[in-house]
C-alpha atoms as a PDB file:
ATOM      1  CA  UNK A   1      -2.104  22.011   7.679  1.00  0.00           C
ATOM      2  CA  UNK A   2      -2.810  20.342   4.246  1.00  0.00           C
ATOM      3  CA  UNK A   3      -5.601  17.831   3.137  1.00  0.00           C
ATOM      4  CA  UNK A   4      -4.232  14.886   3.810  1.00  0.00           C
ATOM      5  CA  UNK A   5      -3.623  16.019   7.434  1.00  0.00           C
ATOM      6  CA  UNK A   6      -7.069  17.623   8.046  1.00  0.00           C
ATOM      7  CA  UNK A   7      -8.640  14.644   6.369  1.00  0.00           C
ATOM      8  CA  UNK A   8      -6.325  11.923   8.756  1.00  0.00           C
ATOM      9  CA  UNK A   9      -7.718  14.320  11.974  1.00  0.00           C
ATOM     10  CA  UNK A  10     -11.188  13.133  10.824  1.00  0.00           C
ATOM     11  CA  UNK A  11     -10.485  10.267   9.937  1.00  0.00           C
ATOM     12  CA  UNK A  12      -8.384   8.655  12.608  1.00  0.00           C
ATOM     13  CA  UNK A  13     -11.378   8.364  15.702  1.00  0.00           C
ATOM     14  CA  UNK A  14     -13.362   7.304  13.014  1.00  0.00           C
ATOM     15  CA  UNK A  15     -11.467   4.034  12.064  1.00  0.00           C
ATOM     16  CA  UNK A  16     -10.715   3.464  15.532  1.00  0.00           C
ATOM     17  CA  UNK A  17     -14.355   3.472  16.216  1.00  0.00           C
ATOM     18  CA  UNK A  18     -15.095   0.814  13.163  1.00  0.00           C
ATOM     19  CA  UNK A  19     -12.000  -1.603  14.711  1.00  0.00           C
ATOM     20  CA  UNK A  20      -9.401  -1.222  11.672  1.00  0.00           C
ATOM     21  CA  UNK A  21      -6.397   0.724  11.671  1.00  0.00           C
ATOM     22  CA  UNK A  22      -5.726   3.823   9.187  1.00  0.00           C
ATOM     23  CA  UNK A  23      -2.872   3.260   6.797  1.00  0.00           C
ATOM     24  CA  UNK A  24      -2.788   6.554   4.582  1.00  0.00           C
ATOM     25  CA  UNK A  25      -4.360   9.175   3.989  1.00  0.00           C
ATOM     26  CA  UNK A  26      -3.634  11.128  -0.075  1.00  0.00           C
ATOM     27  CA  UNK A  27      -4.919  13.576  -1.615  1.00  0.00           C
ATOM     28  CA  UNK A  28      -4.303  13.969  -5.734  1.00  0.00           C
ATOM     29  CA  UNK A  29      -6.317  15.096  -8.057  1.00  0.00           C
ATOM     30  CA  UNK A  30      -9.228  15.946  -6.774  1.00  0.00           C
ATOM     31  CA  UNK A  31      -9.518  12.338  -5.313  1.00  0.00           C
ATOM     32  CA  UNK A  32      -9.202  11.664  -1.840  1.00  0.00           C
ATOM     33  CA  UNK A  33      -7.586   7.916  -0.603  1.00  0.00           C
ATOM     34  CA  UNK A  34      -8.105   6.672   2.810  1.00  0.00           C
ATOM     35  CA  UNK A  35      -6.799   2.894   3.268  1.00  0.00           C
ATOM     36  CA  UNK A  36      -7.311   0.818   5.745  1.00  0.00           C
ATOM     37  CA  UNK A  37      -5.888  -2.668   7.113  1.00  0.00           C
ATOM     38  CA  UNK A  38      -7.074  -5.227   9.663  1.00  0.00           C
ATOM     39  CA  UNK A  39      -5.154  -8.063  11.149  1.00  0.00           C
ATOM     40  CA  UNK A  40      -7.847 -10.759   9.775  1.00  0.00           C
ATOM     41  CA  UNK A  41      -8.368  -8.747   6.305  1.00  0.00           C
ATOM     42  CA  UNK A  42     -10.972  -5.344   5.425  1.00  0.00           C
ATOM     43  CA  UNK A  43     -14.534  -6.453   5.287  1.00  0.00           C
ATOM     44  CA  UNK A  44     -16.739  -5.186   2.918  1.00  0.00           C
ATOM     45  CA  UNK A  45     -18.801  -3.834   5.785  1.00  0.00           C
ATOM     46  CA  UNK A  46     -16.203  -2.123   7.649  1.00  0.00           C
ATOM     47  CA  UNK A  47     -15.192  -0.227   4.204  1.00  0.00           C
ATOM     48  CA  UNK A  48     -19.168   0.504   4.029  1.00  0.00           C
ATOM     49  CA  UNK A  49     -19.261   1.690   7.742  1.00  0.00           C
ATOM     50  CA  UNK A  50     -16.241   3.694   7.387  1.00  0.00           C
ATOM     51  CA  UNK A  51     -17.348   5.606   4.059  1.00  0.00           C
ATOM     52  CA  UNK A  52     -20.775   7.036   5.298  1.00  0.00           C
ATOM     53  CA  UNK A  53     -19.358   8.114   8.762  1.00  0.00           C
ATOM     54  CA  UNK A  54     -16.189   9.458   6.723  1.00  0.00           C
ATOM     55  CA  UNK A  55     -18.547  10.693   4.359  1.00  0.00           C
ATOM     56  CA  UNK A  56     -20.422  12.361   7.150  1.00  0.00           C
ATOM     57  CA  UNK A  57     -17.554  13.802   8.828  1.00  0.00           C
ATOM     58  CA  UNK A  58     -16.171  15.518   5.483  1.00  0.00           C
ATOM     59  CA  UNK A  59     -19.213  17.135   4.272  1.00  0.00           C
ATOM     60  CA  UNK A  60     -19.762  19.061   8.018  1.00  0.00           C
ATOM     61  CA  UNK A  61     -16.240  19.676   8.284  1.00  0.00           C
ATOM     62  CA  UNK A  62     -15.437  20.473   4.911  1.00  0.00           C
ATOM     63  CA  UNK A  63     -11.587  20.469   4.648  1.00  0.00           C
ATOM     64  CA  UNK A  64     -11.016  20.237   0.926  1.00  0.00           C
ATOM     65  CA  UNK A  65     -12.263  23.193  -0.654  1.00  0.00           C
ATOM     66  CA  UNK A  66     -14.443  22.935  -4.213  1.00  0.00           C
ATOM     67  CA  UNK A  67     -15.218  19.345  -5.306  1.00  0.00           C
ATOM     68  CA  UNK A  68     -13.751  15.827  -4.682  1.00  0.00           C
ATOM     69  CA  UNK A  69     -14.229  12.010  -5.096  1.00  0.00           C
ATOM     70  CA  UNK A  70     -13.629   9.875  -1.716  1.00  0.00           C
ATOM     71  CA  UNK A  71     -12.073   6.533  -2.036  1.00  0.00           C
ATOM     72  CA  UNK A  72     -11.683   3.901   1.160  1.00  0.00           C
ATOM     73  CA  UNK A  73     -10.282   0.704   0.429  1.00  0.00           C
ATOM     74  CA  UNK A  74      -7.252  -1.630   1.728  1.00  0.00           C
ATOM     75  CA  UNK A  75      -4.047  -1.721   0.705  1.00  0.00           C
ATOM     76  CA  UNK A  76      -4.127  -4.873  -1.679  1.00  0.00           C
ATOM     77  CA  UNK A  77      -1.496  -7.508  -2.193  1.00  0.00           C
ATOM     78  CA  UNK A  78       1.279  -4.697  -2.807  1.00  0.00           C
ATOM     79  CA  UNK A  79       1.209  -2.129  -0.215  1.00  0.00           C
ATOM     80  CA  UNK A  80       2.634   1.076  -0.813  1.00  0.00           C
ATOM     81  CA  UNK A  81       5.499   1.723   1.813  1.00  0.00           C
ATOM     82  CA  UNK A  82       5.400   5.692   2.726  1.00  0.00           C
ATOM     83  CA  UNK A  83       5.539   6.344   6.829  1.00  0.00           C
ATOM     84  CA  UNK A  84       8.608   3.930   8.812  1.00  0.00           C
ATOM     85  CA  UNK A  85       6.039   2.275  10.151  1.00  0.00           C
ATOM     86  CA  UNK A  86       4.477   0.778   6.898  1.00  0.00           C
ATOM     87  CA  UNK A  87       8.191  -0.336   6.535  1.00  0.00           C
ATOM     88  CA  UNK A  88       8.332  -2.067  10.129  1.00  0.00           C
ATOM     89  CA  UNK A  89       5.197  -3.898   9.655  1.00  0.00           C
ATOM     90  CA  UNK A  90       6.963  -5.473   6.116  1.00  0.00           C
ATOM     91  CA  UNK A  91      10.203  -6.534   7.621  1.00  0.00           C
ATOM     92  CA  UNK A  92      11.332  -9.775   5.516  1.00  0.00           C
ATOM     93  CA  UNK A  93       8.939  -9.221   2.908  1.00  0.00           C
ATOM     94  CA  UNK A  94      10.090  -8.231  -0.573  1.00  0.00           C
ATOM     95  CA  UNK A  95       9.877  -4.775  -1.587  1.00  0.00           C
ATOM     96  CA  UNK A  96      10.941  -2.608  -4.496  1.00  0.00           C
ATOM     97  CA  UNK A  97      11.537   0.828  -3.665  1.00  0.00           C
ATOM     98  CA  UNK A  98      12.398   3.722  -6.092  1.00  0.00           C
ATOM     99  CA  UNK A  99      15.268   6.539  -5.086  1.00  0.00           C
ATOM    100  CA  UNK A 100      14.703   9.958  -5.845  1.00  0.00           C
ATOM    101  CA  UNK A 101      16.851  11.297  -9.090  1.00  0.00           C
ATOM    102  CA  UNK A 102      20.345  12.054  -7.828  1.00  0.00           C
ATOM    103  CA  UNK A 103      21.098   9.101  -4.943  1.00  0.00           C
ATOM    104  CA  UNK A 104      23.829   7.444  -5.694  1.00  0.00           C
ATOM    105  CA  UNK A 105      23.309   3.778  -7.055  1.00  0.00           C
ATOM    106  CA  UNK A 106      20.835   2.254  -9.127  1.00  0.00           C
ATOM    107  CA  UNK A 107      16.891   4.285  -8.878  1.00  0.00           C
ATOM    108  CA  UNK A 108      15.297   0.949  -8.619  1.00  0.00           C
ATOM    109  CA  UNK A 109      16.524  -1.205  -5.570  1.00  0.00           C
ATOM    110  CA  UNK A 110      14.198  -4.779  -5.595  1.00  0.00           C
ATOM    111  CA  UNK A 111      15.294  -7.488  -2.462  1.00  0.00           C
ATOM    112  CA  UNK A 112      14.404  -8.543   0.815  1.00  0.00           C
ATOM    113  CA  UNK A 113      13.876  -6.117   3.148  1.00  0.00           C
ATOM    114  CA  UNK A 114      16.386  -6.628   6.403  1.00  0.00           C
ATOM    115  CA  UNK A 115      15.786  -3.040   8.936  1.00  0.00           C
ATOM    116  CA  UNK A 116      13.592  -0.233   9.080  1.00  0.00           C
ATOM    117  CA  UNK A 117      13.500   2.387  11.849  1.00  0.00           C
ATOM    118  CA  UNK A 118      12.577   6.058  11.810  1.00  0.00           C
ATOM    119  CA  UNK A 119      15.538   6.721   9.958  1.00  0.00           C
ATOM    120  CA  UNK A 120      15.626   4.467   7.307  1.00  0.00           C
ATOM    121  CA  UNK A 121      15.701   0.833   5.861  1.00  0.00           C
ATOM    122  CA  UNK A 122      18.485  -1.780   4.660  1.00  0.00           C
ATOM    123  CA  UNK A 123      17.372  -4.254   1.577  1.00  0.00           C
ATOM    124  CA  UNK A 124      19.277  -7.225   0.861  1.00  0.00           C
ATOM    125  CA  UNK A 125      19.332  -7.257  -2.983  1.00  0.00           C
ATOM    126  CA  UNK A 126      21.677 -10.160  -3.677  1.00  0.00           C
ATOM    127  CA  UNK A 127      23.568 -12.577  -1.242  1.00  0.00           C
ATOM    128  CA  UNK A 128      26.241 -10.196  -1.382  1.00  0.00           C
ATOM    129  CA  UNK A 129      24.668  -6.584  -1.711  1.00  0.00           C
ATOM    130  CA  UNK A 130      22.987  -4.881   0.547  1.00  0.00           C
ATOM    131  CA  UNK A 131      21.546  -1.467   0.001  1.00  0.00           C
ATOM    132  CA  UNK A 132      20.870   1.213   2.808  1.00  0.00           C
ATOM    133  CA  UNK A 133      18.636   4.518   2.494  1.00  0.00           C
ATOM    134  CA  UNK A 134      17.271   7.040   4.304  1.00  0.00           C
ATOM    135  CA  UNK A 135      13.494   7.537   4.209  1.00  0.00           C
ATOM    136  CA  UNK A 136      14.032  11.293   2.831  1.00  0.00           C
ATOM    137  CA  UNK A 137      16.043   9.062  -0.556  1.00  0.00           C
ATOM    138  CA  UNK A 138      12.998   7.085  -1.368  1.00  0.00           C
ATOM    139  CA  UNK A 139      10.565   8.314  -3.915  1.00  0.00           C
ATOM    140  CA  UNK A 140       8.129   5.674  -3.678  1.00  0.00           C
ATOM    141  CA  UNK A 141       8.337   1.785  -2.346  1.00  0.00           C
ATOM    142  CA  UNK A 142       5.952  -0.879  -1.704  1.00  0.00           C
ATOM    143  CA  UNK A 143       5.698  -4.913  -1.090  1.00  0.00           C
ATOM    144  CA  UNK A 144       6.154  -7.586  -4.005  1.00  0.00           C
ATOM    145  CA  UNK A 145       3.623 -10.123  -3.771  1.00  0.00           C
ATOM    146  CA  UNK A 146       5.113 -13.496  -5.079  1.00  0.00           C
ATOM    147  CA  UNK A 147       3.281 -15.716  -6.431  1.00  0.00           C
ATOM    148  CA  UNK A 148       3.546 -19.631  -5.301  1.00  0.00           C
ATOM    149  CA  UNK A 149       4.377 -23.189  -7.347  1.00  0.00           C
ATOM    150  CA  UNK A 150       0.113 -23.409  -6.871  1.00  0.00           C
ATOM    151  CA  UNK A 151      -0.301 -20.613  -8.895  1.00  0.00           C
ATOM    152  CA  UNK A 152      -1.686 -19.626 -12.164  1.00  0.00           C
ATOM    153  CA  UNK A 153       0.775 -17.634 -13.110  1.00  0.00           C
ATOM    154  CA  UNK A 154       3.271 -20.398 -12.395  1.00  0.00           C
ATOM    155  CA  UNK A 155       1.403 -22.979 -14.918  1.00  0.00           C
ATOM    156  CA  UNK A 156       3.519 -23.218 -18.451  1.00  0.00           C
ATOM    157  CA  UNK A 157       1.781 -22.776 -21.679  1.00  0.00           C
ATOM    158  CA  UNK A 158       1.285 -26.324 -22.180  1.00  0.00           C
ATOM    159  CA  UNK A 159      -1.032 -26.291 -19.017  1.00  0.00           C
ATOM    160  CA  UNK A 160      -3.124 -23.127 -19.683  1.00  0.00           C
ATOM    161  CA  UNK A 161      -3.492 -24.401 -23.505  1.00  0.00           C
ATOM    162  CA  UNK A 162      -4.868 -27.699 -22.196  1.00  0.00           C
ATOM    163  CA  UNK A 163      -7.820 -25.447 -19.874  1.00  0.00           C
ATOM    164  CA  UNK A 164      -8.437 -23.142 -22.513  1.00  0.00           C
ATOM    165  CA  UNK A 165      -9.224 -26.115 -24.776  1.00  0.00           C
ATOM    166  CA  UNK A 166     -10.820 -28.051 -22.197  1.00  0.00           C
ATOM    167  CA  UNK A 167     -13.163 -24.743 -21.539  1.00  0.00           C
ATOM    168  CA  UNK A 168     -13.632 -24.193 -25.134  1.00  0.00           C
ATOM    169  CA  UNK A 169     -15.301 -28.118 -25.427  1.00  0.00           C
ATOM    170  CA  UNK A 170     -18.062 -27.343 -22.544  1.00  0.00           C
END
């Protein structure tokens, strides 16, 4: 059993016990990554809470050997894709997902994503193309958030010159 299964055994009763839900558990580099999700969004406190029992749990059990760094956070705007679940849960979101080297087709595969199930997923990458993979193709793959007309990244030049001077006057 490797880390990032010993450390998901720990971990697992221990999110259940602070109400979120465990998302992934990885291990590189001497740094350990536990995130976490929650239908209304990760509290600060619930991050808090989960760290020192984590934390707590890690140092009696001790399943990485020499030192580490622990990291719990959510998953952010983008969230990686790796288990067919994390794929379920983004059905008709947008997602860009990266093949490993020799699949035929392009590496990088950006559109909507149509089907996942245990065996793979199906993204819509134009109104005519349509790109299926099996889980064991992808390298890596996680949501595209877009941003909206409300934006700031949508404002022109024009717009963001016209702040900048109207900060600059204050």
């Amino acid at each position: 059993m490797g880390v990032t299964d010993r450390v998901g055994v720990l971990v697992a009763p221990l999110c259940e016990r602070v109400g979120v839900e465990l998302l992934d558990v990885d291990y590189e580099g001497g740094v350990i990554r536990v995130t976490i999700d929650h239908t209304d969004g990760v509290s600060m406190d619930a991050v808090a809470a989960l760290t020192r029992e984590l934390s707590r749990a890690l140092d009696h059990e001790d399943p990485v050997k020499g030192r580490y760094t622990l990291e719990v956070s959510s998953p952010g705007l983008e969230r990686p894709l790796r288990r067919p679940g994390h794929f379920v849960r983004a059905l008709g979101s947008t997602v860009v997902v990266k093949t490993l080297p020799g699949i035929d087709g392009d590496r990088r595969v950006q559109g909507t994503l149509e089907a996942a199930d245990e065996v793979g997923i199906t993204v819509r990458t134009t109104e005519d193309d349509v790109r299926v993979l099996r889980h064991d193709e992808i390298q890596k793959a996680r949501t595209v958030f877009e941003w909206t007309s409300g934006s700031d990244a949508t404002r022109d030049s024009s717009d963001r010159q016209a702040i900048h001077e109207s900060e600059v006057g204050r």
